[in-house]
Protein backbone atom coordinates (compact mmCIF):
# COMPACT_ATOMS: atom_id res chain seq x y z
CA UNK A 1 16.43 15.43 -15.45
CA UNK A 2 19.75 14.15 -14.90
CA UNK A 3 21.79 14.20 -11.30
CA UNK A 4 25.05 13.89 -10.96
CA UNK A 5 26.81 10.90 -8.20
CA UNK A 6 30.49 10.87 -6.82
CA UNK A 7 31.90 8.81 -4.50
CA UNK A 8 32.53 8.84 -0.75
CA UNK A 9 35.48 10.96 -0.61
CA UNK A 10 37.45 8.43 2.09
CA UNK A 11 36.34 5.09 0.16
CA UNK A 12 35.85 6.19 -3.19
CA UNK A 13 34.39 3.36 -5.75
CA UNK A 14 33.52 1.30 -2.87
CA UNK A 15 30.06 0.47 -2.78
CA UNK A 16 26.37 -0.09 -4.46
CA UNK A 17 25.43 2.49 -6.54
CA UNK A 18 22.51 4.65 -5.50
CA UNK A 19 19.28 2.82 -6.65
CA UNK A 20 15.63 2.68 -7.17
CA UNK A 21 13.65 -0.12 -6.26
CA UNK A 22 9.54 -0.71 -5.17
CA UNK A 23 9.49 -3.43 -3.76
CA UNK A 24 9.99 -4.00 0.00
CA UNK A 25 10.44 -7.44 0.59
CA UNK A 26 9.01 -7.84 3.88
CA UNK A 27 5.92 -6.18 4.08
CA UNK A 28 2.80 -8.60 3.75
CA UNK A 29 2.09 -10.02 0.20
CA UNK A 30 -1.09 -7.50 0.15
CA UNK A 31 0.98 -4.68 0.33
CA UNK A 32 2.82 -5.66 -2.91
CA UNK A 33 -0.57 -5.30 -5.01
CA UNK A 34 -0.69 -1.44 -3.89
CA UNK A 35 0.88 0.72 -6.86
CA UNK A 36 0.42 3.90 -4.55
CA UNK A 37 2.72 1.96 -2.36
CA UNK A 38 4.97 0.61 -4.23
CA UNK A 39 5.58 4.11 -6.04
CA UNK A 40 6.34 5.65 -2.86
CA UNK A 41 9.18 2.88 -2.05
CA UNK A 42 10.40 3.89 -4.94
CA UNK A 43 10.55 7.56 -4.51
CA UNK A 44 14.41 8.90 -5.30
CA UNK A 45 16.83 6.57 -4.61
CA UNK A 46 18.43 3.75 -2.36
CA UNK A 47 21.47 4.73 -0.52
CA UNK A 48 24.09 2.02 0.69
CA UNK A 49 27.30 2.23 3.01
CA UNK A 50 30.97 2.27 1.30
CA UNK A 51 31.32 -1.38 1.89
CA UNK A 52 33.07 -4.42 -0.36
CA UNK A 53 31.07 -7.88 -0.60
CA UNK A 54 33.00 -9.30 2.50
CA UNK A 55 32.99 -6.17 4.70
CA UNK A 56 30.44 -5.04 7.43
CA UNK A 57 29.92 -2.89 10.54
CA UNK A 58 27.84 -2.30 13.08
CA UNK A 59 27.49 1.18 15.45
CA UNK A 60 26.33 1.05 19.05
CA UNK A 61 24.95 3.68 21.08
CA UNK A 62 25.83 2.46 25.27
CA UNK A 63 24.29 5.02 26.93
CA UNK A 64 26.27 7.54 28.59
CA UNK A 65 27.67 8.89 25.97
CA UNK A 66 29.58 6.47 25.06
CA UNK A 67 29.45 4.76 21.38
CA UNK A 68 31.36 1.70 19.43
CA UNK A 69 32.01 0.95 15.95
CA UNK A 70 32.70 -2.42 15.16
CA UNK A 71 34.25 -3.19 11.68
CA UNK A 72 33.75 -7.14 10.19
CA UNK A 73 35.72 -8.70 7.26
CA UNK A 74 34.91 -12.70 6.45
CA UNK A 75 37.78 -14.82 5.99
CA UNK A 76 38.51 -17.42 3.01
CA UNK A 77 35.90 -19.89 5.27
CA UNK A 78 33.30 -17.69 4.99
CA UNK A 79 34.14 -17.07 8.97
CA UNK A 80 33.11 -13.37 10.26
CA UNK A 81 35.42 -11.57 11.97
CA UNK A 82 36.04 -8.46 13.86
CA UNK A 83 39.35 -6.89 12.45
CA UNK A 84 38.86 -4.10 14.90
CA UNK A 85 36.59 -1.67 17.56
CA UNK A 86 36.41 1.95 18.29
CA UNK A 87 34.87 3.29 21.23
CA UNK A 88 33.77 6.57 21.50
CA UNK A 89 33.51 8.51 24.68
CA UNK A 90 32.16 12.19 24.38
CA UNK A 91 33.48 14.89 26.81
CA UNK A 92 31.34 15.71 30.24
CA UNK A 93 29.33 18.79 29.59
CA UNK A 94 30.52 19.30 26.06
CA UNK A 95 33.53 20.56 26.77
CA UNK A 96 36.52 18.93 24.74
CA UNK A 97 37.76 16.29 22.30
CA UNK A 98 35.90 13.01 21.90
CA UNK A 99 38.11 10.26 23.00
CA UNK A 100 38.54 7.52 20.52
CA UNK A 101 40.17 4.08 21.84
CA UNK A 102 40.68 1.67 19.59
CA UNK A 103 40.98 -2.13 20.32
CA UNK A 104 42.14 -4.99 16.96
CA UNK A 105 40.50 -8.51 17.01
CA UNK A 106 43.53 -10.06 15.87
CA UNK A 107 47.20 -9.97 17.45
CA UNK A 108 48.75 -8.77 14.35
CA UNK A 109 46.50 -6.09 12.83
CA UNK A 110 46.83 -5.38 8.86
CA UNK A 111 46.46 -1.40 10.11
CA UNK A 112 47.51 1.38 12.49
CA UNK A 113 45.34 2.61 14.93
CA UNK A 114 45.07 6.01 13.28
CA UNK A 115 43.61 3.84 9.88
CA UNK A 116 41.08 2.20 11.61
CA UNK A 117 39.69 5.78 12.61
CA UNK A 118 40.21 6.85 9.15
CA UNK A 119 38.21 3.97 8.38
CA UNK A 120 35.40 4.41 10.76
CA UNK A 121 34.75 7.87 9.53
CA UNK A 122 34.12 6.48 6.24
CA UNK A 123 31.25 5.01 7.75
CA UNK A 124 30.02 7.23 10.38
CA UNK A 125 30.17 11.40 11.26
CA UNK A 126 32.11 11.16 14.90
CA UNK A 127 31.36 14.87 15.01
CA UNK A 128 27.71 14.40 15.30
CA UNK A 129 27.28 11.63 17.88
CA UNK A 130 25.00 13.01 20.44
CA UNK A 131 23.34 15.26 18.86
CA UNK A 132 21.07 14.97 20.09
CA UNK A 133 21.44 12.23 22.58
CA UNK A 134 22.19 9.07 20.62
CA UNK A 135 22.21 10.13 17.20
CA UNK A 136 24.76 8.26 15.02
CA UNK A 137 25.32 9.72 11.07
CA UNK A 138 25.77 6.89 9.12
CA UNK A 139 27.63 7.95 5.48
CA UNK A 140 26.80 6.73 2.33
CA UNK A 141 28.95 5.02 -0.87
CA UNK A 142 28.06 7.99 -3.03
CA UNK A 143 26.53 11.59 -3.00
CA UNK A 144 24.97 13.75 -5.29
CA UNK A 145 25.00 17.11 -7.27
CA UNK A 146 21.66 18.07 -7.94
CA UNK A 147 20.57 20.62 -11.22
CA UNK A 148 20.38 24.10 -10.38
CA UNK A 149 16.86 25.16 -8.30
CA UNK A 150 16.86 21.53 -6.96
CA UNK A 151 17.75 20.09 -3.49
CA UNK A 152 18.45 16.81 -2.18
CA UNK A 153 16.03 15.35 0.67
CA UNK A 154 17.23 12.06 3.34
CA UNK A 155 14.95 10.50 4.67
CA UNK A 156 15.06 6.66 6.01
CA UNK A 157 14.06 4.20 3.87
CA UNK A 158 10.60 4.56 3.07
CA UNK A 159 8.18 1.75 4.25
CA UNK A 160 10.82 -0.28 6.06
CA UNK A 161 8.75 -1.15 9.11
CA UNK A 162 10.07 -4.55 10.47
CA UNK A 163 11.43 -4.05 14.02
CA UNK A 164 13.46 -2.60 15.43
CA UNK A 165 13.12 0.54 13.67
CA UNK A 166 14.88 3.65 14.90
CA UNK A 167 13.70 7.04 14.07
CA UNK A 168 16.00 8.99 11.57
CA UNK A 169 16.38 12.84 11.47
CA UNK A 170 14.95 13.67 7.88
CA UNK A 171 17.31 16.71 6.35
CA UNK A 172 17.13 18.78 3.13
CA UNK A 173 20.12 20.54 1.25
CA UNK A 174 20.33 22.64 -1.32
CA UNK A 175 23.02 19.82 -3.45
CA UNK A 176 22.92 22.16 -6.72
CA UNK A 177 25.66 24.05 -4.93
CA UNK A 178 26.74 22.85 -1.55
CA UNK A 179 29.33 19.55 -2.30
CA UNK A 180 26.85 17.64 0.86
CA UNK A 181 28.43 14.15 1.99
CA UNK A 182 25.19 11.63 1.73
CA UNK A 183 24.77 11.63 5.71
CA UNK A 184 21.66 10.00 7.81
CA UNK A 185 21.17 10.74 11.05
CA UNK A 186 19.45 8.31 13.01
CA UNK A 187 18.47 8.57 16.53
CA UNK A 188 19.10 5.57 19.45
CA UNK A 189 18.14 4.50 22.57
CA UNK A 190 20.91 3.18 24.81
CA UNK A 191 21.32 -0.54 24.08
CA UNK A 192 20.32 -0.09 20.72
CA UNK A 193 22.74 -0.41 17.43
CA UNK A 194 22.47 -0.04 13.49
CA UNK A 195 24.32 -3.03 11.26
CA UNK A 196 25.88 -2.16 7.80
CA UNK A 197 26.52 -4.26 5.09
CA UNK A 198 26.58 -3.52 1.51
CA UNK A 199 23.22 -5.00 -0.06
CA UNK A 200 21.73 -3.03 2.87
CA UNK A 201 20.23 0.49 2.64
CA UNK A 202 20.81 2.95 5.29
CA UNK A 203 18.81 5.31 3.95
CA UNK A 204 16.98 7.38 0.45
CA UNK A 205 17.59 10.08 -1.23
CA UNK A 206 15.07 11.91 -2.96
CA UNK A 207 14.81 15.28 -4.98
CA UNK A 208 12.76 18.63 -4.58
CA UNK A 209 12.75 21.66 -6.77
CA UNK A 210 13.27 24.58 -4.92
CA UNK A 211 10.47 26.95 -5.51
CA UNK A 212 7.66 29.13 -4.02
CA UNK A 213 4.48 26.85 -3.59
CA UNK A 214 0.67 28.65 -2.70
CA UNK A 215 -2.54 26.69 -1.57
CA UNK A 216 -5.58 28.05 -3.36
CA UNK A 217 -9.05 27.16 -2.60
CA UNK A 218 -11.03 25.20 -5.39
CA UNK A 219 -14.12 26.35 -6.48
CA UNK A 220 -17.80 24.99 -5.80
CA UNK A 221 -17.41 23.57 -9.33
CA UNK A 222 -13.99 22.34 -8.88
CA UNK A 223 -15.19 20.88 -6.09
CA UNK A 224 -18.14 19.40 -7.64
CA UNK A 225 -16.17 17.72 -10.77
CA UNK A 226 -13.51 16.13 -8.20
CA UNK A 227 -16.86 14.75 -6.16
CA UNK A 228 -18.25 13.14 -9.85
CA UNK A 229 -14.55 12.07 -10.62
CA UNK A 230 -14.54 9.73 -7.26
CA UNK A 231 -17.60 8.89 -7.72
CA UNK A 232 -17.42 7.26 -11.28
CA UNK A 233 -13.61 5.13 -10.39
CA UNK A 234 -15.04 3.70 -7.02
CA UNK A 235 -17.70 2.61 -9.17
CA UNK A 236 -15.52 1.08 -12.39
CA UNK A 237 -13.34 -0.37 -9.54
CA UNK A 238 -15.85 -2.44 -7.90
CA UNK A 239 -16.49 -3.69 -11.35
CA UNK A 240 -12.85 -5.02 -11.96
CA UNK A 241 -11.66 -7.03 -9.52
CA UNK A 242 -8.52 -9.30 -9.62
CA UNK A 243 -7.49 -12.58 -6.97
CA UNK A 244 -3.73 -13.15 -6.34
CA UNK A 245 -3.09 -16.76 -5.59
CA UNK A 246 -3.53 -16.40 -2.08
CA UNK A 247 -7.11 -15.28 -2.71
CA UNK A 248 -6.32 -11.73 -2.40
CA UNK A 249 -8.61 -9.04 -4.26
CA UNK A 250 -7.53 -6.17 -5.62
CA UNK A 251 -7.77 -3.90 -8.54
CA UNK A 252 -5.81 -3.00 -11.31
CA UNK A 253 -7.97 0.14 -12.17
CA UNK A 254 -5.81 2.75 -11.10
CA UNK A 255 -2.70 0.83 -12.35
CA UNK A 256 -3.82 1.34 -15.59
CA UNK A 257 -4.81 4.83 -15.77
CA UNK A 258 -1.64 5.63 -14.10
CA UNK A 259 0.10 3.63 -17.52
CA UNK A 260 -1.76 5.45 -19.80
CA UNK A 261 -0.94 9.01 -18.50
CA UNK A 262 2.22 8.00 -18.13
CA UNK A 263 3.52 5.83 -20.81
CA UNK A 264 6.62 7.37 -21.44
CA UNK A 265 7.81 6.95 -17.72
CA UNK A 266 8.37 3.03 -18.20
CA UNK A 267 5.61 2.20 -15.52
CA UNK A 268 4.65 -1.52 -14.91
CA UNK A 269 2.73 -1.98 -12.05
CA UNK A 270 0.44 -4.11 -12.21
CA UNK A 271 -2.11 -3.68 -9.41
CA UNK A 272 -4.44 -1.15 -7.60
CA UNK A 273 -4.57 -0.27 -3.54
CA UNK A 274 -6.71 -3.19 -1.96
């Protein structure tokens, strides 16, 4: 199955392409020798913000109310700097426009003040901030059209668990016909703030067929052959054991049985759950 990408309509071409990739660099070194694991990290793709190699952001939620988007570019020196800030102030009770002000780092600004909110919403969905209170929608660098009877799930990205991690709305859409803006909608205390820079995610995108699902009950034999089936790997398991370097154990057993049933799927892992 084949689904279709196109840029971020304000930044188009600007940006990593949507990826897959297992591994999750900072979970312990056990964790890496878990195929169930690592194919979940790798379940649909990466998403990354509309950012060039010496851009970056970051999005603050005050409290209040009241958010700020801060926009970075480095310098020839390497030297980060903020080119400029928006602060976002949404109306008491609801009840107007959101009030943008907009403040440059440098005394003689390469842009308007009207193109660094054009610039912002690139990045972010001003329309959504507070809903609920302190939700930010961070965009992403490219979206998708999805085959007909298919829809497009975002969720955060999957087994990122350093801290601090702030909870993300998960949403699904039907992508096969709705033109959907790759949009996640994370949720933050006040105080709290998300970074962006290009070899970061901000979120994953994965992909559903949309169809009719019914639970059945198994049988007593069904049953009975799953029980046998258990049965007969925990006991091959226990037989093949493996040692990482640290003097980790694991097993490859279900590493390989995944291979063989799936050889035509380019699967390499190498390891079992510990």
């Amino acid at each position: 199955m084949k689904i279709g990408i196109y840029p971020n309509w304000a930044r188009p071409g600007v940006g990593l392409k949507p990826r897959m990739d297992s591994q999750r660099h900072l979970l312990p070194q056990h964790s890496r020798h878990c195929p169930v694991l690592t194919a979940a990290n790798s379940l649909g793709y990466l998403a990354y913000p509309p950012l060039e190699a010496n851009e970056a952001f970051q999005v603050h939620y005050h409290g209040e109310g009241i958010y700020s988007f801060h926009f970075f570019t480095r310098n020839d020196k390497g030297d980060w700097a903020t080119l400029f800030t928006v602060t976002m102030r949404l109306p008491v009770g609801s009840i107007g426009a959101i009030s943008e002000d907009v403040e440059f780092g440098t005394t003689r600004p390469p842009i308007s003040a009207d193109g660094a909110k054009n610039i912002m919403r690139a990045f972010i969905v001003p329309e959504d901030l507070g809903t609920p209170q302190g939700a930010i929608t961070l965009r992403g660098a490219w979206n998708f059209r999805t085959p007909e009877g298919w829809d497009s799930v975002y969720l955060p990205v999957l087994n990122m668990i350093e801290r601090p991690l702030a909870p993300m709305l998960s949403v699904r859409v039907e992508t096969d016909w709705y033109p959907h803006d790759s949009e996640f909608r994370y949720v933050l205390q006040a105080g709290e703030g998300l970074p962006g820079s290009r070899h970061l995610p901000i979120g994953q995108v994965h992909f559903v067929p949309r169809q009719e699902l019914e639970l059945r009950d198994l049988t007593s034999e069904e049953i009975s052959e799953l029980r046998n089936e258990k049965r007969d790997f925990l006991a091959e398991k226990a037989q093949l054991r493996r040692s990482t370097p640290q003097a980790l154990e694991f097993s490859p057993l279900y590493a390989r049985r995944s291979r063989l049933k799936n050889q035509d799927s380019g699967e390499d892992e190498e390891s079992d759950a510990p």
